[in-house]
C-alpha atoms as a PDB file:
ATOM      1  CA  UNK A   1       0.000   0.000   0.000  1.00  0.00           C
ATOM      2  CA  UNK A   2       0.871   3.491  -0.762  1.00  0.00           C
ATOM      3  CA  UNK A   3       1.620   5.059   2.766  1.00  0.00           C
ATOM      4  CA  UNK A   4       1.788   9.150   2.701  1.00  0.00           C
ATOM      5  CA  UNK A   5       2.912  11.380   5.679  1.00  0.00           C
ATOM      6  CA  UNK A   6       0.317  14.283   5.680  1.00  0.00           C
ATOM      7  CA  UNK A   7      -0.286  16.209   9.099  1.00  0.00           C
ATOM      8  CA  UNK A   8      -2.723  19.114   9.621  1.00  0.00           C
ATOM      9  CA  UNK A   9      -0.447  21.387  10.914  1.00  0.00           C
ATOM     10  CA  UNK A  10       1.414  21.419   7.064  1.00  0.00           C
ATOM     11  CA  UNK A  11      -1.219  23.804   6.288  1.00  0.00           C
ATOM     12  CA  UNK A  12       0.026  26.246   9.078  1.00  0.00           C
ATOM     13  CA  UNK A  13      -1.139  29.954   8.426  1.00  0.00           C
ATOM     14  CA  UNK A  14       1.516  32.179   7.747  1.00  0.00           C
ATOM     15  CA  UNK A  15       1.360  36.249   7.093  1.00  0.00           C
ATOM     16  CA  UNK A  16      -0.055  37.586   3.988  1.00  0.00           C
ATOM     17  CA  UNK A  17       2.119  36.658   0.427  1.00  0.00           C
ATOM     18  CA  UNK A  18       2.963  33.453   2.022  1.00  0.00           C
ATOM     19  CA  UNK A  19      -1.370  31.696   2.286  1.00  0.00           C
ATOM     20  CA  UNK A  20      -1.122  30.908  -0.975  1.00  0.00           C
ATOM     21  CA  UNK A  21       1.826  28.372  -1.754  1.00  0.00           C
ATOM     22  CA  UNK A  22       0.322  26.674   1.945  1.00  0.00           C
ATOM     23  CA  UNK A  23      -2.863  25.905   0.416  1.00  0.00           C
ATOM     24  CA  UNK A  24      -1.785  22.931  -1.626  1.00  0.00           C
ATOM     25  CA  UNK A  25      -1.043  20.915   1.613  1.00  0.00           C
ATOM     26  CA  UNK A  26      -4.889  21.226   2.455  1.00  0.00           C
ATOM     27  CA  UNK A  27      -5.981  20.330  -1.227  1.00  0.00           C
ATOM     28  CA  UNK A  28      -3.744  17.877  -2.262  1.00  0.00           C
ATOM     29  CA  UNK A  29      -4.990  15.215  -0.033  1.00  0.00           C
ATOM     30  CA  UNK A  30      -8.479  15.977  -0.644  1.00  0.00           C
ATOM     31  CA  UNK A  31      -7.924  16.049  -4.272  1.00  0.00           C
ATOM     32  CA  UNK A  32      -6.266  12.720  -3.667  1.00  0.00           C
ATOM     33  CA  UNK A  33      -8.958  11.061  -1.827  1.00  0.00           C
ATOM     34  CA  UNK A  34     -11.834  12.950  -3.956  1.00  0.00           C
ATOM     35  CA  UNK A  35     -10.701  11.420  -7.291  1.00  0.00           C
ATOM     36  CA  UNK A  36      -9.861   8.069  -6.057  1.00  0.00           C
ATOM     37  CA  UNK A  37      -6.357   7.739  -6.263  1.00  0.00           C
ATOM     38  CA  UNK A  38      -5.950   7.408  -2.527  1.00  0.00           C
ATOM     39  CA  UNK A  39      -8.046   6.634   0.711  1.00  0.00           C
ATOM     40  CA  UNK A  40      -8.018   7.364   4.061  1.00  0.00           C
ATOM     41  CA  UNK A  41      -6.361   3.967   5.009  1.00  0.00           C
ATOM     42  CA  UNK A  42      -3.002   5.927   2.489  1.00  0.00           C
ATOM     43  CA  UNK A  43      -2.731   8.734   4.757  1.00  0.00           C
ATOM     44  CA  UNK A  44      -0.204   8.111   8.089  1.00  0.00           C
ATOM     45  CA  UNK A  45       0.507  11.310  10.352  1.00  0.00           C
ATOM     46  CA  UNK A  46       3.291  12.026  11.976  1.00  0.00           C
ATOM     47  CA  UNK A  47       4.497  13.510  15.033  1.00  0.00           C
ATOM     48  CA  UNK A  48       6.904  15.373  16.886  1.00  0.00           C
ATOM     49  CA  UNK A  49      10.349  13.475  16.301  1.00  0.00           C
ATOM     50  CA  UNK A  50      13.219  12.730  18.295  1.00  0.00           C
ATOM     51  CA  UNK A  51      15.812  15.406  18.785  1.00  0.00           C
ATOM     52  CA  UNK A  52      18.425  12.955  18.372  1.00  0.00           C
ATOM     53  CA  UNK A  53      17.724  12.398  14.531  1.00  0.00           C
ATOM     54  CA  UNK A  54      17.425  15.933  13.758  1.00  0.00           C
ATOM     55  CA  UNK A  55      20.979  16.473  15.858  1.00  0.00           C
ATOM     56  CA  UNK A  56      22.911  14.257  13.642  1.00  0.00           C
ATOM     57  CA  UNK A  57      22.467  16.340  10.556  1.00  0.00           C
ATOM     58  CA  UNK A  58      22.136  20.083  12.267  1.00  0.00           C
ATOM     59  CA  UNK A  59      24.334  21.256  14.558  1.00  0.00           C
ATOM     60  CA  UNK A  60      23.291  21.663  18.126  1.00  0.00           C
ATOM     61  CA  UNK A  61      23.869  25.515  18.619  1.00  0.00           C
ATOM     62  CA  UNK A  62      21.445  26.378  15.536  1.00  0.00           C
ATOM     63  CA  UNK A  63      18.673  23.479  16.591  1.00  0.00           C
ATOM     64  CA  UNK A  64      18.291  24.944  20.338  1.00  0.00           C
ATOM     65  CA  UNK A  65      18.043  28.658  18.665  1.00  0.00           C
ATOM     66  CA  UNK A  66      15.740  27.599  16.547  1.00  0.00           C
ATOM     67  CA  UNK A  67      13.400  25.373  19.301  1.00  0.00           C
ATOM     68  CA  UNK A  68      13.960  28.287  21.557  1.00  0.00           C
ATOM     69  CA  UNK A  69      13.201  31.043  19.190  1.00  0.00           C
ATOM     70  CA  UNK A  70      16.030  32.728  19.819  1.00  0.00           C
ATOM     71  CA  UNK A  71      17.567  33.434  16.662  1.00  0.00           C
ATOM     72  CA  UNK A  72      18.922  36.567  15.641  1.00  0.00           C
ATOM     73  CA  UNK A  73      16.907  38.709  13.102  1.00  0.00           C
ATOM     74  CA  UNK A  74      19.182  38.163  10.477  1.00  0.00           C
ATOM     75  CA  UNK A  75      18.835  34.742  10.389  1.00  0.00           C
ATOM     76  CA  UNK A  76      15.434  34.885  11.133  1.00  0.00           C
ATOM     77  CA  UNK A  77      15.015  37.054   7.792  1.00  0.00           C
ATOM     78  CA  UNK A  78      16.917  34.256   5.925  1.00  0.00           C
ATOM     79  CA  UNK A  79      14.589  31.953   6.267  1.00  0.00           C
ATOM     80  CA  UNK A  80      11.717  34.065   4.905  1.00  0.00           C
ATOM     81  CA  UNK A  81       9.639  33.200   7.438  1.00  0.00           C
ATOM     82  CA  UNK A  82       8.121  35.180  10.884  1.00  0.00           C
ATOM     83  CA  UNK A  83       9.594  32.163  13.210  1.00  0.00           C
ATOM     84  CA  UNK A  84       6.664  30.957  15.872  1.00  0.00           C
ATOM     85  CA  UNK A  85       6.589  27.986  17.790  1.00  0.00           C
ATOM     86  CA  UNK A  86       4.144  26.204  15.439  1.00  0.00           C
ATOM     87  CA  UNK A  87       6.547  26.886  12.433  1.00  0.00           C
ATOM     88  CA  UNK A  88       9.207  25.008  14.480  1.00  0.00           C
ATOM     89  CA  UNK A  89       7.132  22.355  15.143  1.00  0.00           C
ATOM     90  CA  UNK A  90       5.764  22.105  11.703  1.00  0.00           C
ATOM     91  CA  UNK A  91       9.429  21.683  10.254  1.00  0.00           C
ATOM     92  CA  UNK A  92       9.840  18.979  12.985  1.00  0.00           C
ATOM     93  CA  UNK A  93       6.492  16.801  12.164  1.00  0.00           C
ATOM     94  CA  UNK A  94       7.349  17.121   8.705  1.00  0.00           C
ATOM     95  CA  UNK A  95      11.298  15.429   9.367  1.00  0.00           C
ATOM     96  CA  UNK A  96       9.070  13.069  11.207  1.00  0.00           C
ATOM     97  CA  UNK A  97       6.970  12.389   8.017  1.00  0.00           C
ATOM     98  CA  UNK A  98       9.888  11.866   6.095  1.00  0.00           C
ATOM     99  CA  UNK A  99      11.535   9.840   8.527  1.00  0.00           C
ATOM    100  CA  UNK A 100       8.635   7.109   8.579  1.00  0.00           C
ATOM    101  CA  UNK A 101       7.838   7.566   4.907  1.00  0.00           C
ATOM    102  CA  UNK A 102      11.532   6.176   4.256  1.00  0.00           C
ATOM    103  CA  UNK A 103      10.734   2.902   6.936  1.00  0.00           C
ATOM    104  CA  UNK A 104       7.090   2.599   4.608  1.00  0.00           C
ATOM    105  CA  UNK A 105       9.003   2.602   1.276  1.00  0.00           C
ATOM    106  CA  UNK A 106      11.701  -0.068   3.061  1.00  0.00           C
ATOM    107  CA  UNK A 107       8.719  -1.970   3.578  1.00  0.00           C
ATOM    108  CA  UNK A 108       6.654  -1.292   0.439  1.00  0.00           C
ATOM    109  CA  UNK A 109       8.944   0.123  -2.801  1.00  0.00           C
ATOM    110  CA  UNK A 110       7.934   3.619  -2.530  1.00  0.00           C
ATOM    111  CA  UNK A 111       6.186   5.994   0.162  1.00  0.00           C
ATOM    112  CA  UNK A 112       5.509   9.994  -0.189  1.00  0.00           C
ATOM    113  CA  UNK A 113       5.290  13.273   1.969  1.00  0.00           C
ATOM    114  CA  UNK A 114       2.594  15.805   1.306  1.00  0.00           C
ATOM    115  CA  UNK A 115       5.630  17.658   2.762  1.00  0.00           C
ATOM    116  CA  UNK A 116       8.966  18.044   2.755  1.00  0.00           C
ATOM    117  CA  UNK A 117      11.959  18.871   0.142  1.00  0.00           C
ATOM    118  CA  UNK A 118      12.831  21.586   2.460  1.00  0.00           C
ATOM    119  CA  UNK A 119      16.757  21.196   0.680  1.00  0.00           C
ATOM    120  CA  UNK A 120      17.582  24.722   1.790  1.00  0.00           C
ATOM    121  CA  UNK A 121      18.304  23.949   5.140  1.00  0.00           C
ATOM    122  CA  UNK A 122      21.802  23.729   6.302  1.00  0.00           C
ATOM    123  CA  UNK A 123      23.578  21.944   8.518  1.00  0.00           C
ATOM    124  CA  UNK A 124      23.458  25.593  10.791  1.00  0.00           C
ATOM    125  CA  UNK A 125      21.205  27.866   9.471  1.00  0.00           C
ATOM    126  CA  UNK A 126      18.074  27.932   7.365  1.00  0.00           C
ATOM    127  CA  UNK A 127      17.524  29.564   3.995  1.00  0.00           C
ATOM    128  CA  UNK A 128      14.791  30.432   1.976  1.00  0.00           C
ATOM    129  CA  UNK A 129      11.391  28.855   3.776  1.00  0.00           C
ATOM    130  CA  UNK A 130      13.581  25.844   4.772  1.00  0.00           C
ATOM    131  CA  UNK A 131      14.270  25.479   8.256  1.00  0.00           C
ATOM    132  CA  UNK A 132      15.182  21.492   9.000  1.00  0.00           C
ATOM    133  CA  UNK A 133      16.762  19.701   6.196  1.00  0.00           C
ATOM    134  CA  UNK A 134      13.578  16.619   5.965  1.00  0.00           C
ATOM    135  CA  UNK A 135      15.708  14.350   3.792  1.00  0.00           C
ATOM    136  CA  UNK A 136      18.666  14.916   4.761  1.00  0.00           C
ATOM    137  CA  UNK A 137      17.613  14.142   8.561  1.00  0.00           C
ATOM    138  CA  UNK A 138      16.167  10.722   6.696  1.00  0.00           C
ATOM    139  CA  UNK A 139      19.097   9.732   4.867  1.00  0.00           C
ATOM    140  CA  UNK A 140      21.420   9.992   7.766  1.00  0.00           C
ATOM    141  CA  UNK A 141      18.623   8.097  10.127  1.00  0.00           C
ATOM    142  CA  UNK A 142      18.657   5.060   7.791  1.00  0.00           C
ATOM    143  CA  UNK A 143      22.668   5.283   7.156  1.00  0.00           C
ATOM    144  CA  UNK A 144      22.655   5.420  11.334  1.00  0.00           C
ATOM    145  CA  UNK A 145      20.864   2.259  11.662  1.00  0.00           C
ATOM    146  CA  UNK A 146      22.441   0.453   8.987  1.00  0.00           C
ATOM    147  CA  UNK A 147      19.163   0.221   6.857  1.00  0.00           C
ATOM    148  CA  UNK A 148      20.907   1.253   4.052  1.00  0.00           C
ATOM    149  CA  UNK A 149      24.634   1.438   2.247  1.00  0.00           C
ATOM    150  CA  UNK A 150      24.575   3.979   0.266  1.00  0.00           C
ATOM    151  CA  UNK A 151      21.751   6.957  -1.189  1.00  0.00           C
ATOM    152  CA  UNK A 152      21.301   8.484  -4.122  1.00  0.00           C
ATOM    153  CA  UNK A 153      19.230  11.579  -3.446  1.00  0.00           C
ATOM    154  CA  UNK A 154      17.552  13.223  -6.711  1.00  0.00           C
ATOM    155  CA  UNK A 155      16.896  16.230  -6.878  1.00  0.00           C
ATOM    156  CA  UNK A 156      14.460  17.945  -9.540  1.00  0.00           C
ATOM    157  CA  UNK A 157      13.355  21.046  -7.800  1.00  0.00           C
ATOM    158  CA  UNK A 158      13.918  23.917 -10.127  1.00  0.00           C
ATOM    159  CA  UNK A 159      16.746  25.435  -7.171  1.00  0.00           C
ATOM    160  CA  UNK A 160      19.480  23.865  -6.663  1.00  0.00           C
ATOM    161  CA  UNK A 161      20.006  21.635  -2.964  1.00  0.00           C
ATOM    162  CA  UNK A 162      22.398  23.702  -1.983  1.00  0.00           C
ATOM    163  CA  UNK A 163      21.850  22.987   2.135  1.00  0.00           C
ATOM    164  CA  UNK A 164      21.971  19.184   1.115  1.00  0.00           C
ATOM    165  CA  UNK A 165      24.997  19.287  -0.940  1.00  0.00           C
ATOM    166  CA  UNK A 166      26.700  20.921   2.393  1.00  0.00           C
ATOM    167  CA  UNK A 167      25.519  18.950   4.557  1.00  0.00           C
ATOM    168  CA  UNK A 168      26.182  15.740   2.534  1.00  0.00           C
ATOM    169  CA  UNK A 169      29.769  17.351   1.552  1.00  0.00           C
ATOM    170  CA  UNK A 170      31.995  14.996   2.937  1.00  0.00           C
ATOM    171  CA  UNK A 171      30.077  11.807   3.262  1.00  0.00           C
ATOM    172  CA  UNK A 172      30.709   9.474   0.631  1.00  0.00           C
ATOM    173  CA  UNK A 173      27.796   7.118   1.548  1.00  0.00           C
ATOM    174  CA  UNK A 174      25.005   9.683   0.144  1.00  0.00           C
ATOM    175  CA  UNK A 175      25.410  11.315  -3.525  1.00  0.00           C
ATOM    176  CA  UNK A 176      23.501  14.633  -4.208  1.00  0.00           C
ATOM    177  CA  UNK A 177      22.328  15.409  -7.070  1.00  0.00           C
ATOM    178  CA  UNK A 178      21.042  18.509  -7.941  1.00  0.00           C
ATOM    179  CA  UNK A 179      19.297  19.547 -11.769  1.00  0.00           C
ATOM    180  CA  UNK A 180      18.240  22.972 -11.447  1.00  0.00           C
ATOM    181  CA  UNK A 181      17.900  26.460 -12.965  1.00  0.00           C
ATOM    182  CA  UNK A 182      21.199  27.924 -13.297  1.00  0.00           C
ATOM    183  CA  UNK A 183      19.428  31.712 -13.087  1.00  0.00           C
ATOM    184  CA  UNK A 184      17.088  31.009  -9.821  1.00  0.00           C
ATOM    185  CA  UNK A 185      17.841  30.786  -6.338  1.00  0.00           C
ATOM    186  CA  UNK A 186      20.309  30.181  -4.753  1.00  0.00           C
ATOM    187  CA  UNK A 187      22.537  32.242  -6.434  1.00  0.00           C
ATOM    188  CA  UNK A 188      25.676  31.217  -5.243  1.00  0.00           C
ATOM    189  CA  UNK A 189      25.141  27.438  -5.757  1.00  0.00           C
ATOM    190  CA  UNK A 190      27.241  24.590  -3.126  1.00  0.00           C
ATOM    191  CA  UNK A 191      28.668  21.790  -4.965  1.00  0.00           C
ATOM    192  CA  UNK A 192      26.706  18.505  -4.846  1.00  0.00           C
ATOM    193  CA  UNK A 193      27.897  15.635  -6.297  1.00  0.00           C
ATOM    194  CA  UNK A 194      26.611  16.096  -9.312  1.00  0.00           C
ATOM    195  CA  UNK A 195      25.343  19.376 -10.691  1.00  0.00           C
ATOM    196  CA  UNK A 196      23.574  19.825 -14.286  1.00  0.00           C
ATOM    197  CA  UNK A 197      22.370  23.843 -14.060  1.00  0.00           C
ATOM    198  CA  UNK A 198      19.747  24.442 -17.436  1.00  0.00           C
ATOM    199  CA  UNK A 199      19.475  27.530 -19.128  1.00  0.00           C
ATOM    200  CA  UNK A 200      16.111  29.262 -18.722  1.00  0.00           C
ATOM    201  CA  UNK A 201      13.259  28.511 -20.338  1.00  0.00           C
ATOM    202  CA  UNK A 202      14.404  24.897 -20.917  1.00  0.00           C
ATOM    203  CA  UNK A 203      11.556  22.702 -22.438  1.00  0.00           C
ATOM    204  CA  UNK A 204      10.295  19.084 -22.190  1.00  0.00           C
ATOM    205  CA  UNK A 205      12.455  17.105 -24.893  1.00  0.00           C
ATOM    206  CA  UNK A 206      15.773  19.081 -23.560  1.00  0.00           C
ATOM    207  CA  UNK A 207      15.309  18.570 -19.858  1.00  0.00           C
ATOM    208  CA  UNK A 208      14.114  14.690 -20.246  1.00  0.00           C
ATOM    209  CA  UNK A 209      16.862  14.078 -22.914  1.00  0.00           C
ATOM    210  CA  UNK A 210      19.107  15.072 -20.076  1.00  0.00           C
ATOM    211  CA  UNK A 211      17.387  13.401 -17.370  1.00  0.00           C
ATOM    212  CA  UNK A 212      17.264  10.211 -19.218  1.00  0.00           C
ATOM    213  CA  UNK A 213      21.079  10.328 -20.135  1.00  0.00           C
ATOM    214  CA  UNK A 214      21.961  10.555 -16.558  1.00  0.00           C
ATOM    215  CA  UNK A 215      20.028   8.884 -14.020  1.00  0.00           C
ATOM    216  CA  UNK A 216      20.283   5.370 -15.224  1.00  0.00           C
ATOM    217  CA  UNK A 217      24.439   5.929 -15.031  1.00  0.00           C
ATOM    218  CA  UNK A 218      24.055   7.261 -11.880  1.00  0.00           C
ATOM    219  CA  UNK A 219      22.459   4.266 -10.661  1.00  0.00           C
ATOM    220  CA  UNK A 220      24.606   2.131 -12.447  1.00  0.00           C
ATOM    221  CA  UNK A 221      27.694   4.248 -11.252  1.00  0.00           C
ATOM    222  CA  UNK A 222      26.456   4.478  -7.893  1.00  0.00           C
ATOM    223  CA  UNK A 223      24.716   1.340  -6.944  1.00  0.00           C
ATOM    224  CA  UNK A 224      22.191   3.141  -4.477  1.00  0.00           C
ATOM    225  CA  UNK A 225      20.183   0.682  -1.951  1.00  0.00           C
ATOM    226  CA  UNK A 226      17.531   3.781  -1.099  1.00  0.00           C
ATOM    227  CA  UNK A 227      16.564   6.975  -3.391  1.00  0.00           C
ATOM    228  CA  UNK A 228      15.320  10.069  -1.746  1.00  0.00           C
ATOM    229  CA  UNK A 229      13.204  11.676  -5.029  1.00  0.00           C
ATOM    230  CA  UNK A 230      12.712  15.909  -4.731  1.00  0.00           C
ATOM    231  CA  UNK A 231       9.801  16.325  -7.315  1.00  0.00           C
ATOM    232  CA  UNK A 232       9.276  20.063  -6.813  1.00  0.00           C
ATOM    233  CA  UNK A 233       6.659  21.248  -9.420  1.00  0.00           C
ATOM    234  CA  UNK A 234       8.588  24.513  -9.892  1.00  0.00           C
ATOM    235  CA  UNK A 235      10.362  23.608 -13.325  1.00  0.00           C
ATOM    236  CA  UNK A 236       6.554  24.343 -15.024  1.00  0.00           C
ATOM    237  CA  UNK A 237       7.082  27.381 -17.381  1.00  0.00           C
ATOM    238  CA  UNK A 238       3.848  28.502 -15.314  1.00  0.00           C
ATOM    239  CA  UNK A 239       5.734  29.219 -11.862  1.00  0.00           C
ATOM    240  CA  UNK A 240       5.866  32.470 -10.748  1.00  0.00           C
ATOM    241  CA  UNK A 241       9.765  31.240  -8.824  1.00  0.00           C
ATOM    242  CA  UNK A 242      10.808  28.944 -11.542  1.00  0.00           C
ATOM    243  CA  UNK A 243      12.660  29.864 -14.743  1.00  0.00           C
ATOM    244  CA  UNK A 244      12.530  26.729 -16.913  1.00  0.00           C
ATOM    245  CA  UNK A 245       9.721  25.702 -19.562  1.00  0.00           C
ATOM    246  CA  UNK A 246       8.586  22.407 -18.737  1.00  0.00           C
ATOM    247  CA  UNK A 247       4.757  21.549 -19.128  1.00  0.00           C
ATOM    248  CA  UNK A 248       2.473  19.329 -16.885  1.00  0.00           C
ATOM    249  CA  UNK A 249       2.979  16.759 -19.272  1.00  0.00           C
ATOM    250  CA  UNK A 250       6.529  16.895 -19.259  1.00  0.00           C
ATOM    251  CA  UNK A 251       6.250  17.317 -15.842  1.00  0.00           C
ATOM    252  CA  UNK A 252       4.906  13.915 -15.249  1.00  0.00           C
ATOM    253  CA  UNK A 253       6.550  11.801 -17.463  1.00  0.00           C
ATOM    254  CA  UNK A 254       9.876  13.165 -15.250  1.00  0.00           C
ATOM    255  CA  UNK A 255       8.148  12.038 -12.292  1.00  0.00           C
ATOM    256  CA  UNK A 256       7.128   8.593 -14.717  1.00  0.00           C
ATOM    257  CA  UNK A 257      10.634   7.921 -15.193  1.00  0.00           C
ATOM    258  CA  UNK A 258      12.404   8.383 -11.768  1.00  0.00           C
ATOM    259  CA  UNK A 259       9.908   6.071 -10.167  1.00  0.00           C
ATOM    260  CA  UNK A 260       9.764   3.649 -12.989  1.00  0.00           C
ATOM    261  CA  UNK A 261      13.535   3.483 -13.027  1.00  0.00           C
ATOM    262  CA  UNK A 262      13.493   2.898  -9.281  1.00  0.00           C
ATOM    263  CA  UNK A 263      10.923   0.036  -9.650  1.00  0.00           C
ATOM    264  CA  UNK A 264      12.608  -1.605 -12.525  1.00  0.00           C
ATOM    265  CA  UNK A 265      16.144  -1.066  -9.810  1.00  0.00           C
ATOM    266  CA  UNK A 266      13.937  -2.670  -7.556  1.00  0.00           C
ATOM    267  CA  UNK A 267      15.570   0.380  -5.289  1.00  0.00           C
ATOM    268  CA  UNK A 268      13.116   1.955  -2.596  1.00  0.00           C
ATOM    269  CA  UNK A 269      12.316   5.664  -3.014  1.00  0.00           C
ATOM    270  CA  UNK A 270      10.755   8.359  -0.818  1.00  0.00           C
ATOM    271  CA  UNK A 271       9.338  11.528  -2.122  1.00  0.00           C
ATOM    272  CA  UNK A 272       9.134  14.809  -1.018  1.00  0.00           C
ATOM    273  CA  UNK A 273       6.577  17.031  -3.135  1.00  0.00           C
ATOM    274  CA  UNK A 274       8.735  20.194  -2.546  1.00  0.00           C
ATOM    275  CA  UNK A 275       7.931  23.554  -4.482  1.00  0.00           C
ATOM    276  CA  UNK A 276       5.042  24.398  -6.996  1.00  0.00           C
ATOM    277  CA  UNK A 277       4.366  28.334  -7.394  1.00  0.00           C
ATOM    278  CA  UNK A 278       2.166  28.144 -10.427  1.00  0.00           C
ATOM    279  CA  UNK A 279      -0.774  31.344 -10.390  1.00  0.00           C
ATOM    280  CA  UNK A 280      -2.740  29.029 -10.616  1.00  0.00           C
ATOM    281  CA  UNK A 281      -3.534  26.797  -7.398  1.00  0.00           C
ATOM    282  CA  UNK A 282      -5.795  23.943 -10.131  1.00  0.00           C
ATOM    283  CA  UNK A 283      -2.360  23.975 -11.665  1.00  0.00           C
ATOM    284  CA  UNK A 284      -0.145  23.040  -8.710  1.00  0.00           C
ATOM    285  CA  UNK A 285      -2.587  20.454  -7.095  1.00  0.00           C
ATOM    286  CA  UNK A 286      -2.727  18.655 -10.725  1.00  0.00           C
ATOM    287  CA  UNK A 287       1.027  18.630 -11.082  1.00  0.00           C
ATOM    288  CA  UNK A 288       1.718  17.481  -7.883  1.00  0.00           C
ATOM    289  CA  UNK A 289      -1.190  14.752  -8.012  1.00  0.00           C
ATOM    290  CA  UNK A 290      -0.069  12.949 -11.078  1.00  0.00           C
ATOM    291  CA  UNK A 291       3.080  11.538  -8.893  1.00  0.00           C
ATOM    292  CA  UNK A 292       1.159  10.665  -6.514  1.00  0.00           C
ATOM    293  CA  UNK A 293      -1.148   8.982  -9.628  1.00  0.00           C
ATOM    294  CA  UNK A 294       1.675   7.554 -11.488  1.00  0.00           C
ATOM    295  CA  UNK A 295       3.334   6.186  -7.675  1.00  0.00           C
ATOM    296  CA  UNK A 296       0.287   3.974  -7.487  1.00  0.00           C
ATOM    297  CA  UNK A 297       0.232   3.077 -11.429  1.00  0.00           C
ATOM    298  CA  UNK A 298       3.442   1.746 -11.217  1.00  0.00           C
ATOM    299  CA  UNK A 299       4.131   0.739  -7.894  1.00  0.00           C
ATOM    300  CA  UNK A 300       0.544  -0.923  -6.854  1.00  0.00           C
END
């Protein structure tokens, strides 16, 4: 069974100019449930994790400012977010979610977060509405416990994972990589393991062409036992963040080939839905629903 980590408090209110990126995490599982892809009996939530897995990826001065609130205002302003309480404890639930998802897709080939990608995140500060590193927190939790060798984490957001590739810099056990705008955020890019930056405006046949060169030698290359899949909806030519031109189709036939390349691997994979600024919300929730569509298609 297809197990996905949703929690009410993803939808947390936040000030005005940030409601409207939030509202997928409300939608999405309704839209979900409404159309038949997914029940109830999908849906796990998770909870408030323990410190200890969150400590081995971020340092322990910058996780008791955070819990405490007591970061300074600069920091606090890279982040992009007013910090609160429930903020912290939203990042936390959603390292949970991404923690369990990982044991579920172990267990079952594949599992997904409504949640999580939040690859901004460094090992000491946050960046740019990222405030715990979710998969980078996993990776290390099953490399702890010996439940896997080595990870391949892929990342398709349109920004690059520049507070993964740091925090993943010297460990030779995960590989990061990272195919992004070379014009959006972050501007000054870290190094992951393997970089491919696109031009803007990039379409479908240019950025699967490239895709489709380089994951299957990767894998080959690499010989990951667990895949941790970023499949931000930000490379549509329709996001107002984004700076590629990728359609919904092409959209999901990326997401088609990642997971069917980890089922024909027969390599568990764990997916964070990460970013999706399209105007329109119809736009995002459709995007974002055909992995969760094509995970069951392929998987179940």
């Amino acid at each position: 069974m297809l197990k996905i980590a949703y929690h009410p408090i993803y939808k947390h209110p936040l000030p005005e100019g940030h409601r409207f990126p939030m509202l997928k995490y409300e939608l999405l599982p309704k839209q979900l449930q409404h159309e038949g892809t997914c029940t109830a009996a999908n849906f796990f939530a998770p909870t408030m994790p323990d410190p200890a897995v969150i400590l081995a990826v971020h340092t322990p001065e910058y996780y008791e400012a955070l819990t405490t609130l007591s970061l300074d205002r600069k920091a606090i302003r890279k982040t992009g977010f007013p910090l609160s309480q429930e903020l912290v404890d939203r990042e936390r639930i959603i390292a949970d979610g991404t923690i369990k998802a990982a044991l579920y897709a172990l267990e079952h080939g594949i599992s997904m977060n409504i949640a999580g990608g939040t690859h901004h995140a460094y090992s000491d500060h946050g960046e740019a509405f990222c405030l715990l590193n979710d998969q980078a927190i996993a990776a290390q939790y099953l490399l702890d416990r010996q439940l896997a060798k080595k990870i391949l984490i892929v990342d398709l957001d349109v920004h690059q994972g520049n507070g993964t590739a740091e925090i993943f810099t010297d460990q030779n056990a995960v590989f990061t990589f990272s195919m992004h705008g070379a014009s959006n955020y972050p501007f000054k890019k870290e190094q992951s393991d393997l970089d491919i930056a696109l031009p803007n405006d990039t379409d479908d046949s240019t950025f699967l062409t490239i895709l489709k060169e380089t994951l299957p030698k990767l894998i080959n290359d690499e010989q990951p036992d667990f895949i941790f899949y970023l499949c931000g909806v930000d490379i549509l030519a329709s996001d107002k963040l984004g700076k590629l031109g990728c359609s919904l189709a092409g959209c999901k036939e990326r997401d088609r080939f990642v997971l069917q390349s980890c089922k024909t691997h027969q390599i568990p994979v764990m997916c964070a839905m990460g970013g999706g600024y399209s105007p329109e919300i119809k736009t995002i929730i459709e995007a974002h629903a055909n992995t969760f569509r094509l995970a069951q298609d392929i998987f179940f």
